[in-house]
C-alpha atoms as a PDB file:
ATOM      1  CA  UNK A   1      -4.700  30.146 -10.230  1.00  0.00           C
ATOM      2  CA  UNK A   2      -3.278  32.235 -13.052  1.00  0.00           C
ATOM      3  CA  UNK A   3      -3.343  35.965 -13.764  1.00  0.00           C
ATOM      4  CA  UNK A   4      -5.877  37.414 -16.362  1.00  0.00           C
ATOM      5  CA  UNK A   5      -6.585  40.970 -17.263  1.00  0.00           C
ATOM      6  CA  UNK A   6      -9.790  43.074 -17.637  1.00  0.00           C
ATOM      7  CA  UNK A   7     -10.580  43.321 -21.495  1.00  0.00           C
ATOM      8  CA  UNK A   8     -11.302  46.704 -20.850  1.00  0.00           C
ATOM      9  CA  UNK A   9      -8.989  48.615 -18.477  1.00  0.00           C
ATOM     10  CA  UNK A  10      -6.066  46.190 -18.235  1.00  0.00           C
ATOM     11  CA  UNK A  11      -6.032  46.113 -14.400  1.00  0.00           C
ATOM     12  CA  UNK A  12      -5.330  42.419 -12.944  1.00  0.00           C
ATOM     13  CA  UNK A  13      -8.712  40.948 -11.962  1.00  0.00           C
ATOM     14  CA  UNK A  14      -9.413  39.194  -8.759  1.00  0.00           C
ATOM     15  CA  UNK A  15     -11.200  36.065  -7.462  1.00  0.00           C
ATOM     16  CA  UNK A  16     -14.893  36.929  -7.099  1.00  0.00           C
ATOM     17  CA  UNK A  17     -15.843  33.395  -6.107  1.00  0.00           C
ATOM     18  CA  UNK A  18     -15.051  29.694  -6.668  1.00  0.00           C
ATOM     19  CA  UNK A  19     -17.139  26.629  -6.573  1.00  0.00           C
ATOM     20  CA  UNK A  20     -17.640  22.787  -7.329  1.00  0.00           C
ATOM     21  CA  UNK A  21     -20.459  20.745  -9.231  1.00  0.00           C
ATOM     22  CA  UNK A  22     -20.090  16.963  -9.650  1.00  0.00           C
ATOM     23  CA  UNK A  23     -21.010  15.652 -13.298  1.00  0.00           C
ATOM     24  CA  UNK A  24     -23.492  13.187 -13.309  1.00  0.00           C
ATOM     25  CA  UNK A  25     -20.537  10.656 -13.977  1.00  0.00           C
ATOM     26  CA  UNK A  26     -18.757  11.737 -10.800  1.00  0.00           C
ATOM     27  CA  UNK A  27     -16.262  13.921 -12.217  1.00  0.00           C
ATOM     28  CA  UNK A  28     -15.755  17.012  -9.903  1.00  0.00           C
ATOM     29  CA  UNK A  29     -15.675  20.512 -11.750  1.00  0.00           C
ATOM     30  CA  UNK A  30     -14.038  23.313 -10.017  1.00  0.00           C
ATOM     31  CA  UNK A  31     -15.181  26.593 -11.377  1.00  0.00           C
ATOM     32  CA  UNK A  32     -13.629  30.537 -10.616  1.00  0.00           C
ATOM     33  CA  UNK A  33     -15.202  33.766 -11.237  1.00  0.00           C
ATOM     34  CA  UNK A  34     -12.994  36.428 -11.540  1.00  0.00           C
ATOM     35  CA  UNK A  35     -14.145  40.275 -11.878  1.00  0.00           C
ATOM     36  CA  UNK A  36     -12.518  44.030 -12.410  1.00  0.00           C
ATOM     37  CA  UNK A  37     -11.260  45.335  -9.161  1.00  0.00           C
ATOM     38  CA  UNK A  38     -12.964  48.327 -10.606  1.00  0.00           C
ATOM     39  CA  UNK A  39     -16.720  47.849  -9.914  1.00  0.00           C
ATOM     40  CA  UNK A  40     -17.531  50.733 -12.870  1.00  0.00           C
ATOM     41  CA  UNK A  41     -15.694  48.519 -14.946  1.00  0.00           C
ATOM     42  CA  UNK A  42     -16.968  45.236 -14.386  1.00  0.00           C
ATOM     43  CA  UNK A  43     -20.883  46.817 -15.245  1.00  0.00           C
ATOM     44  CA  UNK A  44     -19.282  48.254 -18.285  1.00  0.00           C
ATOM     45  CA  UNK A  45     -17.925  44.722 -19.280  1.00  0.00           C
ATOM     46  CA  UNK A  46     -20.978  42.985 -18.119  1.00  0.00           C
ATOM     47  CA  UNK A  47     -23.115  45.205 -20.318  1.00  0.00           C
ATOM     48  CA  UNK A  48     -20.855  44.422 -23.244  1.00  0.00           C
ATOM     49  CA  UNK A  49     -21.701  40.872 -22.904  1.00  0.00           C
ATOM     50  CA  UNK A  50     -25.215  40.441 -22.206  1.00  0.00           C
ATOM     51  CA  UNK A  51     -25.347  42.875 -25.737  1.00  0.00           C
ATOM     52  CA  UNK A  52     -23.770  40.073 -27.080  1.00  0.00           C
ATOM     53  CA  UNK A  53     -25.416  36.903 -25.808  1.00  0.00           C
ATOM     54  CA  UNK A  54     -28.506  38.845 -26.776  1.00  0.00           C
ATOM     55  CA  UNK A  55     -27.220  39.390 -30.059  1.00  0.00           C
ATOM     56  CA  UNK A  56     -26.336  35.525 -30.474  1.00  0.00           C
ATOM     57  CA  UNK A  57     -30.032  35.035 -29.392  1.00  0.00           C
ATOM     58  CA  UNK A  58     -31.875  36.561 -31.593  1.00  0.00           C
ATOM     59  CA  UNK A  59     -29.660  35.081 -34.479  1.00  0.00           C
ATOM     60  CA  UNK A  60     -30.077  31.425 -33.568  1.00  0.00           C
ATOM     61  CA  UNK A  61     -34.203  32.659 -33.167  1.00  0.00           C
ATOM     62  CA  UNK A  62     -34.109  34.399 -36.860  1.00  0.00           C
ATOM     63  CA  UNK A  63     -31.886  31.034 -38.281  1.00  0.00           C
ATOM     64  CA  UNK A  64     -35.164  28.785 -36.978  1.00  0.00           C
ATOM     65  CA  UNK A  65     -37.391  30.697 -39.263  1.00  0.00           C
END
């Protein structure tokens, strides 16, 4: 696993959890979530987000009109 740093504070994030799927063609996907040691952080960064997933939503809604 490599080293990645919070967007927002800098600090070195940890592993929050990992898991596999297997693709309906067998291949085995290993996935890692990794958050801000600082849990005030991490709701901060999850906030930002969610803003902007919503934000892509309601795009791709307006484009289909």
């Amino acid at each position: 696993m490599f080293e990645t740093v919070c967007i927002r504070c800098g600090k070195t994030r940890i592993l929050a959890r990992k898991w596999e799927e297997k693709s309906d063609r067998g291949t085995v996907m290993i996935y890692e979530q990794t958050v801000c040691p600082d849990n005030e952080c991490q709701k901060v960064v999850d906030d930002k987000f969610e803003a902007m997933r919503e934000k892509k939503r309601l795009i791709a809604l307006n484009k289909g009109k």
